[in-house]
C-alpha atoms as a PDB file:
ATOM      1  CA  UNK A   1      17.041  55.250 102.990  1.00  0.00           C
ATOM      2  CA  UNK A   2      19.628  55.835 105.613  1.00  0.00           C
ATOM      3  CA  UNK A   3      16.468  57.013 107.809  1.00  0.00           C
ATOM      4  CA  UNK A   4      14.718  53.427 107.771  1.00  0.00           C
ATOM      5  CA  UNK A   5      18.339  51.866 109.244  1.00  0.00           C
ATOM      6  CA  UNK A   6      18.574  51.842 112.947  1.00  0.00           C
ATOM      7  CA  UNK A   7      21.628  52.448 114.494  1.00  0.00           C
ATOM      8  CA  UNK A   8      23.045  49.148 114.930  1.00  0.00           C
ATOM      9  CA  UNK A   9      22.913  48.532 111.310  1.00  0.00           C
ATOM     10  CA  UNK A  10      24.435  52.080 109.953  1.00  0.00           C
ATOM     11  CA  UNK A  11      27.316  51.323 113.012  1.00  0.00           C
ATOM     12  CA  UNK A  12      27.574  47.933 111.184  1.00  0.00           C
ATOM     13  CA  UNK A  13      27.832  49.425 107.744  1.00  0.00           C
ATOM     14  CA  UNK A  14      30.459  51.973 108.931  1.00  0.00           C
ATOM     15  CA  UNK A  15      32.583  48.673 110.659  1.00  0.00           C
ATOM     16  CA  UNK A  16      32.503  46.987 107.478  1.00  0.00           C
ATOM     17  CA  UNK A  17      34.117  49.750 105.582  1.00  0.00           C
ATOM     18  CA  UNK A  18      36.249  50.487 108.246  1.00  0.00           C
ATOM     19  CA  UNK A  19      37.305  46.719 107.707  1.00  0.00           C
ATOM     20  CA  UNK A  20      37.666  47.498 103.775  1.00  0.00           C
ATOM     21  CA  UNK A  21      40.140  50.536 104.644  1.00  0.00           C
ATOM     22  CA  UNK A  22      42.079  48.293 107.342  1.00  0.00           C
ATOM     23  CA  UNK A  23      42.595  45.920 104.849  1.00  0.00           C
ATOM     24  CA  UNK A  24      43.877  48.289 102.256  1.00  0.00           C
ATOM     25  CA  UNK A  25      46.269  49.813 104.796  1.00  0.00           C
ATOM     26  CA  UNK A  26      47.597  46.486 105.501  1.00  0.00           C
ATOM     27  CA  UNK A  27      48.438  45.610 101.736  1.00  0.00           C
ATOM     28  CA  UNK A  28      49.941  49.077 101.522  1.00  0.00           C
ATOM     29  CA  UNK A  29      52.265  48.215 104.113  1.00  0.00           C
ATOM     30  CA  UNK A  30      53.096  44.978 103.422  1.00  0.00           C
ATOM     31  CA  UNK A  31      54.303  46.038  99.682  1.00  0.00           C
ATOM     32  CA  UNK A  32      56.298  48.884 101.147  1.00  0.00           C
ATOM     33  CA  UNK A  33      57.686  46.599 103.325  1.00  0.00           C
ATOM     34  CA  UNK A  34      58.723  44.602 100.800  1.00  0.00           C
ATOM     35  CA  UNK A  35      59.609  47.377  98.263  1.00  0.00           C
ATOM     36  CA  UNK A  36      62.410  47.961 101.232  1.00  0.00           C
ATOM     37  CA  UNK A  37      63.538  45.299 102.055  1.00  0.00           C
ATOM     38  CA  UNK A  38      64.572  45.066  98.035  1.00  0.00           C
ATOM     39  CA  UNK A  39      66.444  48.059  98.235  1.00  0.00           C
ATOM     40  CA  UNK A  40      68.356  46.668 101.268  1.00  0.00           C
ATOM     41  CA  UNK A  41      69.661  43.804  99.576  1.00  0.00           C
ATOM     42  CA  UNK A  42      70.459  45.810  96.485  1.00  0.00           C
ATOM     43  CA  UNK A  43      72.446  47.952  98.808  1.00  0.00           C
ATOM     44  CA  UNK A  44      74.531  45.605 100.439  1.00  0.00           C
ATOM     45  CA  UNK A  45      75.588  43.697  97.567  1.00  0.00           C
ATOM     46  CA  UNK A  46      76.932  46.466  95.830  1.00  0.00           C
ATOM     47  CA  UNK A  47      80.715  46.861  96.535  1.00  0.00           C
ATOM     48  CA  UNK A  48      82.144  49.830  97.708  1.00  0.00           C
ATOM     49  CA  UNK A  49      83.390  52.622  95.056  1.00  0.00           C
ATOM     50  CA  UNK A  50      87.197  52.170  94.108  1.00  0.00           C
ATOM     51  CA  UNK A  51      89.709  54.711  95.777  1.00  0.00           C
ATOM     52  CA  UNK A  52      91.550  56.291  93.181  1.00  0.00           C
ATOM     53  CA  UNK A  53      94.889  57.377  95.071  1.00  0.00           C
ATOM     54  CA  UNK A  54      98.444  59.244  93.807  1.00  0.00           C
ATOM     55  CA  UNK A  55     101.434  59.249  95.769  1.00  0.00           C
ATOM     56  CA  UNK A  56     103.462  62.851  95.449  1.00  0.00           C
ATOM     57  CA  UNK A  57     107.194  62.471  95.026  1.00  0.00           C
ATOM     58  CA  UNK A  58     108.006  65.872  95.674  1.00  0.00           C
ATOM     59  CA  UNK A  59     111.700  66.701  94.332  1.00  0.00           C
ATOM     60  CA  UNK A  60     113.289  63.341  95.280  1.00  0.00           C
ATOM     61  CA  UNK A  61     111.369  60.552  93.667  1.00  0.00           C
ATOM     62  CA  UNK A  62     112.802  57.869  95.846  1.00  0.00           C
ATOM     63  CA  UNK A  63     111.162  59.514  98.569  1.00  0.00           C
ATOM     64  CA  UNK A  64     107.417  60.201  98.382  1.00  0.00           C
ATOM     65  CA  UNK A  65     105.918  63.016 100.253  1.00  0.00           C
ATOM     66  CA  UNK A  66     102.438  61.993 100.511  1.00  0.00           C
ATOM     67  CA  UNK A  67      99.099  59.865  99.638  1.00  0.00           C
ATOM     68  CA  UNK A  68      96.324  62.049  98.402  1.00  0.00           C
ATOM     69  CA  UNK A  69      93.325  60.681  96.688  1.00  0.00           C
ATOM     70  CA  UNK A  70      93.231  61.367  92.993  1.00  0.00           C
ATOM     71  CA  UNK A  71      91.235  64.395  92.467  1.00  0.00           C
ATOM     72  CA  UNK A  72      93.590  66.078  95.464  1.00  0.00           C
ATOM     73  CA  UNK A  73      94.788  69.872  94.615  1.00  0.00           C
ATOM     74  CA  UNK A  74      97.410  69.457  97.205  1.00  0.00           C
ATOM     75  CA  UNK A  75      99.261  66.636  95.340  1.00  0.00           C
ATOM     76  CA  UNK A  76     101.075  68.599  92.917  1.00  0.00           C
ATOM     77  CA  UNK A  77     102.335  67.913  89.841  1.00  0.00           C
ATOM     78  CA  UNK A  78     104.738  64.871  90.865  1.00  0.00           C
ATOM     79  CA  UNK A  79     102.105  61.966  90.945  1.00  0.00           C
ATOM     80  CA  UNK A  80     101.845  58.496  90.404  1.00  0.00           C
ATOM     81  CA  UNK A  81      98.476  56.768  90.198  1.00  0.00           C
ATOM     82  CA  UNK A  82      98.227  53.735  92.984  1.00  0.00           C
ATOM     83  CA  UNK A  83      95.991  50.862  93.562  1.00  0.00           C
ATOM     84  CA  UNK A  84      93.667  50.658  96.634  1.00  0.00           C
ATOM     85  CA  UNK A  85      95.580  48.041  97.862  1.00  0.00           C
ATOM     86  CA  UNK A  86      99.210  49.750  97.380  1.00  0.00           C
ATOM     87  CA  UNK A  87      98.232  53.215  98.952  1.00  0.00           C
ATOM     88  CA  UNK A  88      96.597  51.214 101.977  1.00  0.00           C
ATOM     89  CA  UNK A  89     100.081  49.113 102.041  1.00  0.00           C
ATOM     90  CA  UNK A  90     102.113  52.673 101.638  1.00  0.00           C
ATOM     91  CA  UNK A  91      99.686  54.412 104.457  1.00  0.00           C
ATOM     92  CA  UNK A  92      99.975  51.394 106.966  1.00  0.00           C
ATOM     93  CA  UNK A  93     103.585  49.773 106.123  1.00  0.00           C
ATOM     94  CA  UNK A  94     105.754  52.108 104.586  1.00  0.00           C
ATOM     95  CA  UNK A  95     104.915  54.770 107.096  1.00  0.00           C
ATOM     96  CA  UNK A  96     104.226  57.589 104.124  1.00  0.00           C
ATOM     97  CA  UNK A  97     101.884  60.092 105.736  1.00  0.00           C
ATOM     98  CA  UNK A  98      98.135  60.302 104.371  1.00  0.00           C
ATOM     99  CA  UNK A  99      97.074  63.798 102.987  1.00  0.00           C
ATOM    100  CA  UNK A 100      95.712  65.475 105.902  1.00  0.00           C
ATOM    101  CA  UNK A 101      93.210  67.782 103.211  1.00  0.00           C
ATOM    102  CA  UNK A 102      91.625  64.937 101.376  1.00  0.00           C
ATOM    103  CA  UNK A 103      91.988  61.983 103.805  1.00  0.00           C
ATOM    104  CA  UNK A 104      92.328  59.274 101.782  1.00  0.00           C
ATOM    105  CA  UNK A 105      93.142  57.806 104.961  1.00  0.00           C
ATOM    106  CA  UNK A 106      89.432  58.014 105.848  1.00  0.00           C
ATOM    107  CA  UNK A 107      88.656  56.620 102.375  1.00  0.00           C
ATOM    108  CA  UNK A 108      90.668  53.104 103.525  1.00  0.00           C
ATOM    109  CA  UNK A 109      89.345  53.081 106.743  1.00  0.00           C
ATOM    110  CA  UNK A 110      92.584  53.684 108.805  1.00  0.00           C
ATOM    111  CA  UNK A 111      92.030  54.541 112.234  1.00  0.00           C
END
């Protein structure tokens, strides 16, 4: 059969399914497009994960040695558990150094 077409009509069959594909490519796209632009705005409206911080005491409770987070080796055994909010206010206002192994520093973002 394909020997009774001329070549203008098997280049015209071979545009139309080119056409087909095209459009199939497009609709690919366009849902993947979509499909991401889903996950973006799941992403942003998530909130950031919760710091879980400790301040160590050391010997002298009244004066705390350091913010670590909470899963910190180098806190010791002298901890108390603190909000995001208080080891932010302890990092920034009360002058008590951050950790320099785990960073919670970082963690808060304080330059």
């Amino acid at each position: 059969m394909s020997e009774n077409l001329s070549r203008l009509e098997r280049l015209r069959i071979v545009r139309e399914w080119q056409v087909y594909q095209l459009g199939r490519t497009d609709r690919t796209i366009a849902e993947l497009e979509q499909q991401e632009a889903a996950a973006a705005r799941t992403a942003r409206t998530l909130p950031p994960p919760e710091l879980e911080a400790c301040i160590a005491t050391g010997r002298r409770p009244a004066h705390p040695d350091a913010v670590h987070t909470s899963d910190c080796g180098m806190a010791g055994k002298r901890t108390r558990p603190m909000s995001r909010d208080q080891a932010l206010r302890a990092i920034t206002e009360d002058g008590i150094p951050p950790c320099p192994y785990c960073r919670p520093d970082t963690d808060l973002g304080v330059l």
